[in-house]
PDB file of N, CA and C in Angstrom:
ATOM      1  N   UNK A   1     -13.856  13.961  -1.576  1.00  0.00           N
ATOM      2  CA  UNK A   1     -14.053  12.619  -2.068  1.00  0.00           C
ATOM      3  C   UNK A   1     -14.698  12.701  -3.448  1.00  0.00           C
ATOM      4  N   UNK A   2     -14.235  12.139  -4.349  1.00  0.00           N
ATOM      5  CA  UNK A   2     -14.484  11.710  -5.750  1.00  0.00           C
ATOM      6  C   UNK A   2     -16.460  11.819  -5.439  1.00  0.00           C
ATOM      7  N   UNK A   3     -16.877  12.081  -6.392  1.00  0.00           N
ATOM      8  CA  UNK A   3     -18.328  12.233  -6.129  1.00  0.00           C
ATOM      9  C   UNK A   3     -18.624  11.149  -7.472  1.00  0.00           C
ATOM     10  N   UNK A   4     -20.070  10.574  -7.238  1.00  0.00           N
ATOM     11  CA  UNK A   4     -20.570   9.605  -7.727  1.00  0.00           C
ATOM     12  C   UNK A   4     -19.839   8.261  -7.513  1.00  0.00           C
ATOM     13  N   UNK A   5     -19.434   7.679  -6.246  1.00  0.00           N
ATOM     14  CA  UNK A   5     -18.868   6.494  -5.686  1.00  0.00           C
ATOM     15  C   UNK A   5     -20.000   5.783  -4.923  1.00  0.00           C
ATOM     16  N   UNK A   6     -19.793   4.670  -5.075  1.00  0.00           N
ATOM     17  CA  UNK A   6     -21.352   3.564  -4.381  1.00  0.00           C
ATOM     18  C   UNK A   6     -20.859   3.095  -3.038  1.00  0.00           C
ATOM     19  N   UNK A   7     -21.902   3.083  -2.173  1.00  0.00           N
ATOM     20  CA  UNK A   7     -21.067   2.916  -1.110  1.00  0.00           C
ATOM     21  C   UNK A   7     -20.005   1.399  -1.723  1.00  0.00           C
ATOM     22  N   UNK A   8     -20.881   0.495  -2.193  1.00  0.00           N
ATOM     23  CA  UNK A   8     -19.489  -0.472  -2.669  1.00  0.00           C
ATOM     24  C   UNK A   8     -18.363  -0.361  -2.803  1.00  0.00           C
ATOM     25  N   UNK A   9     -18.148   0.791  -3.924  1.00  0.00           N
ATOM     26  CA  UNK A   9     -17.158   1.161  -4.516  1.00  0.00           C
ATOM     27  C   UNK A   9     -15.963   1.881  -2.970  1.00  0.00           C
ATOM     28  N   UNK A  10     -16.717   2.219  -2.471  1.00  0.00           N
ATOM     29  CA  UNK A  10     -15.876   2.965  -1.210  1.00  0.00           C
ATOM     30  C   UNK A  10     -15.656   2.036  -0.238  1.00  0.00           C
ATOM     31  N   UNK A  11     -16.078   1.352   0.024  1.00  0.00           N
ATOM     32  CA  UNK A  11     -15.893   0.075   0.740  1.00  0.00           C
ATOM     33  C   UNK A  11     -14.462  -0.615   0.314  1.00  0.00           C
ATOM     34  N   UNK A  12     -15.013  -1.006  -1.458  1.00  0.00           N
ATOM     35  CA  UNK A  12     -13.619  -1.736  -1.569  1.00  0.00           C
ATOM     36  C   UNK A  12     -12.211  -0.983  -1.985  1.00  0.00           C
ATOM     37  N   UNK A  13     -12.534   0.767  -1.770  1.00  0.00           N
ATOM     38  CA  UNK A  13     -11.602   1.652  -1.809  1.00  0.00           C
ATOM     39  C   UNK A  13     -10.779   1.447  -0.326  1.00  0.00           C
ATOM     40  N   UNK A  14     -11.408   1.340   0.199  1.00  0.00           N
ATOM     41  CA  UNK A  14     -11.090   1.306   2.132  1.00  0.00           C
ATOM     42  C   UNK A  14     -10.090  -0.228   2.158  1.00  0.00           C
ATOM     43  N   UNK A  15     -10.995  -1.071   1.649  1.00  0.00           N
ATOM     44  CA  UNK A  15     -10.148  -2.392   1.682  1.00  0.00           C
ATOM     45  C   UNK A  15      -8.874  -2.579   1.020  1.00  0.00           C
ATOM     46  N   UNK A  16      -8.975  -2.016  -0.153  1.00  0.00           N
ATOM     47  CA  UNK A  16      -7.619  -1.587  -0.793  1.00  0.00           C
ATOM     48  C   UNK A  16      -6.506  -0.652  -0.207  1.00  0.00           C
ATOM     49  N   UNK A  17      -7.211   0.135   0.778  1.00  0.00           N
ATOM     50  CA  UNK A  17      -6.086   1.162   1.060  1.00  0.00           C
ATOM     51  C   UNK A  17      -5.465   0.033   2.366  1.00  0.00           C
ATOM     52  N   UNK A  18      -6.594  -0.712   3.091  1.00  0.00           N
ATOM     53  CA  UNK A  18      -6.059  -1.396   3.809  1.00  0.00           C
ATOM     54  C   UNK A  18      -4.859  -2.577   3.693  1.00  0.00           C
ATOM     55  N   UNK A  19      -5.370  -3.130   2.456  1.00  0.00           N
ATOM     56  CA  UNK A  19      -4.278  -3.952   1.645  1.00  0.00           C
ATOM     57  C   UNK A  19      -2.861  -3.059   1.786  1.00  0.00           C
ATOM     58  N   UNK A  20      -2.968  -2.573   1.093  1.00  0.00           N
ATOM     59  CA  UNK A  20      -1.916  -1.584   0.372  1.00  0.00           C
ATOM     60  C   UNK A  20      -1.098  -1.269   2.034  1.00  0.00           C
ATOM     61  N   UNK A  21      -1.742  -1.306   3.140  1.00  0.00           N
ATOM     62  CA  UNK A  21      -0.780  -0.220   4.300  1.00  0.00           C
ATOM     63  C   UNK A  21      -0.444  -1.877   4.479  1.00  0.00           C
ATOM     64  N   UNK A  22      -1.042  -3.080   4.933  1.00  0.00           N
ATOM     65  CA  UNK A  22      -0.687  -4.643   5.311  1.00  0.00           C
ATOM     66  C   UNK A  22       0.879  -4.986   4.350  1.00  0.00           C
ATOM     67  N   UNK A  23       0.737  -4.577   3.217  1.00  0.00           N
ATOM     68  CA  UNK A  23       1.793  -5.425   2.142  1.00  0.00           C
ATOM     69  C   UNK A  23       2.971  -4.127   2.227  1.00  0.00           C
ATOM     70  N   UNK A  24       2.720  -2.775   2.632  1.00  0.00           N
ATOM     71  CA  UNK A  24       3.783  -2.183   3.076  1.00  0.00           C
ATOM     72  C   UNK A  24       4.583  -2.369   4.376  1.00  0.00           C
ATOM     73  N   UNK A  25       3.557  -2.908   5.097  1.00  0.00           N
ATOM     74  CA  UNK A  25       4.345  -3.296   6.618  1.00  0.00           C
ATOM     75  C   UNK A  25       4.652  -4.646   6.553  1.00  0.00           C
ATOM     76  N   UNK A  26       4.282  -5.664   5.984  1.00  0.00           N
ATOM     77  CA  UNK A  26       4.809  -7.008   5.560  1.00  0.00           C
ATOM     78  C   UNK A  26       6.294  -6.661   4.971  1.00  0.00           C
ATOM     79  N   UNK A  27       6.078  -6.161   3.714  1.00  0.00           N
ATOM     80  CA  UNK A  27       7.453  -6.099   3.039  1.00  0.00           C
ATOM     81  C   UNK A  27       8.588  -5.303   3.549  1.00  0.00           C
ATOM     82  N   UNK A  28       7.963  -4.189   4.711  1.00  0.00           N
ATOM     83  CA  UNK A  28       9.585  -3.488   5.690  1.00  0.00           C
ATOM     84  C   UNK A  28       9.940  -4.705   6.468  1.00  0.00           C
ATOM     85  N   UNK A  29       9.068  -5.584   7.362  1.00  0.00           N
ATOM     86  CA  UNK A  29       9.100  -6.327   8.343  1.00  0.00           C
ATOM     87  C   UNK A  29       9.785  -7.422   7.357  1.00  0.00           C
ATOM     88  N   UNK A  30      10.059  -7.836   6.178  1.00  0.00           N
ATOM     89  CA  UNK A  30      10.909  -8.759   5.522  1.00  0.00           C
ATOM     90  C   UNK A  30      12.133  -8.361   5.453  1.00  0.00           C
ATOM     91  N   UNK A  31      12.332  -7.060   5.095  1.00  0.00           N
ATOM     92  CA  UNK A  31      13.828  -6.211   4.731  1.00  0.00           C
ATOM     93  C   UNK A  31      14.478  -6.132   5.859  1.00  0.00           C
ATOM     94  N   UNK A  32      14.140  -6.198   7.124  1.00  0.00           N
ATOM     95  CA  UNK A  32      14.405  -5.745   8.592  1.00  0.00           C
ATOM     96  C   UNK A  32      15.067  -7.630   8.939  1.00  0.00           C
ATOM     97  N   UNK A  33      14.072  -8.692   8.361  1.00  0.00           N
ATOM     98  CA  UNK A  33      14.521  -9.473   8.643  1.00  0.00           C
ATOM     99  C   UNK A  33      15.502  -9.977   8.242  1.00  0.00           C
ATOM    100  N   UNK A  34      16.105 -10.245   6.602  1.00  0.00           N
ATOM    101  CA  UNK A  34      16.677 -10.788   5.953  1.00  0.00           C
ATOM    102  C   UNK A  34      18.328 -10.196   5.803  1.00  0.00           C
ATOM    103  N   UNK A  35      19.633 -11.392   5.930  1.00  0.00           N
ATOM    104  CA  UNK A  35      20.505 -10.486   5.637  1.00  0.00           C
ATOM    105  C   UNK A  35      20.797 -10.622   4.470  1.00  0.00           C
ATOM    106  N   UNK A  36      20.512 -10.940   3.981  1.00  0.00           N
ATOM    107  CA  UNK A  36      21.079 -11.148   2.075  1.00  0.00           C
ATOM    108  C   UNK A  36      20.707  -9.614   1.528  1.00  0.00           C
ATOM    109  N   UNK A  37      21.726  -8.826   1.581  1.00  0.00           N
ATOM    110  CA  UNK A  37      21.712  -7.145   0.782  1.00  0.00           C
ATOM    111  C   UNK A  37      20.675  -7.561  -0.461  1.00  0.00           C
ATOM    112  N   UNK A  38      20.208  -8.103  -1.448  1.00  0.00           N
ATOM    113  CA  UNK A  38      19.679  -8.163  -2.536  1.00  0.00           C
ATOM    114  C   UNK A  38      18.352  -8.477  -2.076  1.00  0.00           C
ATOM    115  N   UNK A  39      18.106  -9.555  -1.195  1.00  0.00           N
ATOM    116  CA  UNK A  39      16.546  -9.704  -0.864  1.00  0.00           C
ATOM    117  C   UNK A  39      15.745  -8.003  -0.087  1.00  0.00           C
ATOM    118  N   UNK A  40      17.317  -7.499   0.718  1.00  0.00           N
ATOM    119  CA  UNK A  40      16.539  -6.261   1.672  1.00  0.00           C
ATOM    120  C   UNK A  40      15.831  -5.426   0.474  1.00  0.00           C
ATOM    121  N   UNK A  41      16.925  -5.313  -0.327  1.00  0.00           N
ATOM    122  CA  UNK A  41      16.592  -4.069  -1.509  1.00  0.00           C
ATOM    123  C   UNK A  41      15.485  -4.485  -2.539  1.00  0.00           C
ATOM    124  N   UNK A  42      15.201  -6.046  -2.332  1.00  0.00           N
ATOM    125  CA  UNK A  42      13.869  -6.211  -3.595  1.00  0.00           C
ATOM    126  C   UNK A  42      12.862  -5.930  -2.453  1.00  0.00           C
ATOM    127  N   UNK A  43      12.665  -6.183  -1.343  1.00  0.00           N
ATOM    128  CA  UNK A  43      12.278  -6.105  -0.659  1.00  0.00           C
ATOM    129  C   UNK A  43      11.385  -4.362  -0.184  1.00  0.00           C
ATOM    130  N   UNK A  44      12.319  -3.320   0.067  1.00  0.00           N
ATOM    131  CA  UNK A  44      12.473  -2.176   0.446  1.00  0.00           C
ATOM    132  C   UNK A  44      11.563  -1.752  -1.039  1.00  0.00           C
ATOM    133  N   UNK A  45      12.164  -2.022  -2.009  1.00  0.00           N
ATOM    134  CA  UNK A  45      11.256  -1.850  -3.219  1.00  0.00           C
ATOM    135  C   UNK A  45       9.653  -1.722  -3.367  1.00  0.00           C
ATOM    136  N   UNK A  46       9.688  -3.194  -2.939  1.00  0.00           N
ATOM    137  CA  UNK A  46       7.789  -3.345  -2.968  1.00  0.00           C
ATOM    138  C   UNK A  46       7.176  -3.080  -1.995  1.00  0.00           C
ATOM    139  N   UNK A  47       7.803  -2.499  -1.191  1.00  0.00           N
ATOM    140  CA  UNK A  47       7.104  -1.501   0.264  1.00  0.00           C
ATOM    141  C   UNK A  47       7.075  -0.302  -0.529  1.00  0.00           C
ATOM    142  N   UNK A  48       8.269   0.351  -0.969  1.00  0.00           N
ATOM    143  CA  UNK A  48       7.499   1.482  -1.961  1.00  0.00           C
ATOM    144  C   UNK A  48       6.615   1.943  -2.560  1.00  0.00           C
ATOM    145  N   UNK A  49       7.189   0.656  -3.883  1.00  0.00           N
ATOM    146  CA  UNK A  49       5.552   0.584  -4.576  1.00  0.00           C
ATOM    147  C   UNK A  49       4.258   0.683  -4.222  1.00  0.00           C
ATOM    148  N   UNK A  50       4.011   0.147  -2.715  1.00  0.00           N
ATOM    149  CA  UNK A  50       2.738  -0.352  -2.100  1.00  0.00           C
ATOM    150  C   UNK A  50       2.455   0.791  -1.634  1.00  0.00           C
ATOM    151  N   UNK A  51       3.688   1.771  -0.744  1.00  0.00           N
ATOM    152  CA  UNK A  51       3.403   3.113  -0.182  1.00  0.00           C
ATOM    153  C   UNK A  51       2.339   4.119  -0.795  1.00  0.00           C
ATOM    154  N   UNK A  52       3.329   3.940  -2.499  1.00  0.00           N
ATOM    155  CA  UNK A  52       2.920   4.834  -3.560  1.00  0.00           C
ATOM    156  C   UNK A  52       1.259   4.580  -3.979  1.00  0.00           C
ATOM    157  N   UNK A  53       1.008   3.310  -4.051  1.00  0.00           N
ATOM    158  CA  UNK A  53      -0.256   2.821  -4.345  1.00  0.00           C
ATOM    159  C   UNK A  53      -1.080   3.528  -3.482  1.00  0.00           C
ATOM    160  N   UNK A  54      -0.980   2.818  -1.988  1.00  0.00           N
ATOM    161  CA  UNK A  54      -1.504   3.443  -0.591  1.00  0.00           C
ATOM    162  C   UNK A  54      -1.581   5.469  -0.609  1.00  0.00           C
ATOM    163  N   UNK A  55      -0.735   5.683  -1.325  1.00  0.00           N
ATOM    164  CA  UNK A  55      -0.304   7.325  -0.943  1.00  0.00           C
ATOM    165  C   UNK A  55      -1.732   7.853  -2.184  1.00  0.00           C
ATOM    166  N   UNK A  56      -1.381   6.786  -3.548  1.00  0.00           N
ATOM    167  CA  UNK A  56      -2.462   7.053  -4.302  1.00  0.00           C
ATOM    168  C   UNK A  56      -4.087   7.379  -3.939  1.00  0.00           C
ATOM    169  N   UNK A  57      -4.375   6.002  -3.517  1.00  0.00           N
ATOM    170  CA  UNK A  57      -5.814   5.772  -3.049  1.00  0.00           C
ATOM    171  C   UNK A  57      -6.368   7.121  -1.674  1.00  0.00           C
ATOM    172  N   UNK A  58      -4.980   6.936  -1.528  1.00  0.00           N
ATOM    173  CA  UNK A  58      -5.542   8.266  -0.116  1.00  0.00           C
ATOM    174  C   UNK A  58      -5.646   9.586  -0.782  1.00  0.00           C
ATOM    175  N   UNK A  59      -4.691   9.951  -1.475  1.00  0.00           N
ATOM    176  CA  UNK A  59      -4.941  11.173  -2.122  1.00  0.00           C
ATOM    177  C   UNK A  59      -6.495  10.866  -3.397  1.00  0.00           C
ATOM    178  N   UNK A  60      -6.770   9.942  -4.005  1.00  0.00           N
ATOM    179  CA  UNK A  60      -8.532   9.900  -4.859  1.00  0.00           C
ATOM    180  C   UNK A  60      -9.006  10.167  -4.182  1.00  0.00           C
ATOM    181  N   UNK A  61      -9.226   9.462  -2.458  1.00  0.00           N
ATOM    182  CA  UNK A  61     -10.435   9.909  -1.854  1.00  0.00           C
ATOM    183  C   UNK A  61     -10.076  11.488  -1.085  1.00  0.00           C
ATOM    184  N   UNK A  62      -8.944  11.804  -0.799  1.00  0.00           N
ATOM    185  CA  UNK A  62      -9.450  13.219  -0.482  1.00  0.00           C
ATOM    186  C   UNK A  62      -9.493  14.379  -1.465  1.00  0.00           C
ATOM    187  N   UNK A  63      -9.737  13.797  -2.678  1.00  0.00           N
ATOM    188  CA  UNK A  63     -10.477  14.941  -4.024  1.00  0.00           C
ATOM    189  C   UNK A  63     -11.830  15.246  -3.720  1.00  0.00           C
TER     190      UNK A  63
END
């Protein structure tokens, strides 16, 4: 873990990673729903993004 973090700061690291896993399982659970091919794929997209974010924050704190 990153050294010199407040517990604050780790707190709202935790809340963020939590965000980040909520708006990845929101946005599969949209793509799964929708049949319009263009909404799945904007869709499938920003579950990515969010993954990547999520994949981020997990890999800072285990430095």
């Amino acid at each position: 873990m990153p050294g010199q973090l407040s517990q604050k700061e780790l707190t709202l690291l935790q809340d963020q990673i939590n965000n980040e896993r909520l708006l990845v399982a929101k946005f599969n659970s949209y793509a799964a729903q929708t049949t319009d091919p263009q909404i799945r794929a904007m869709c499938q997209q920003i579950a990515q993004r969010h993954q990547q974010h999520y994949n981020t924050l997990i890999q800072f704190l285990g430095q």
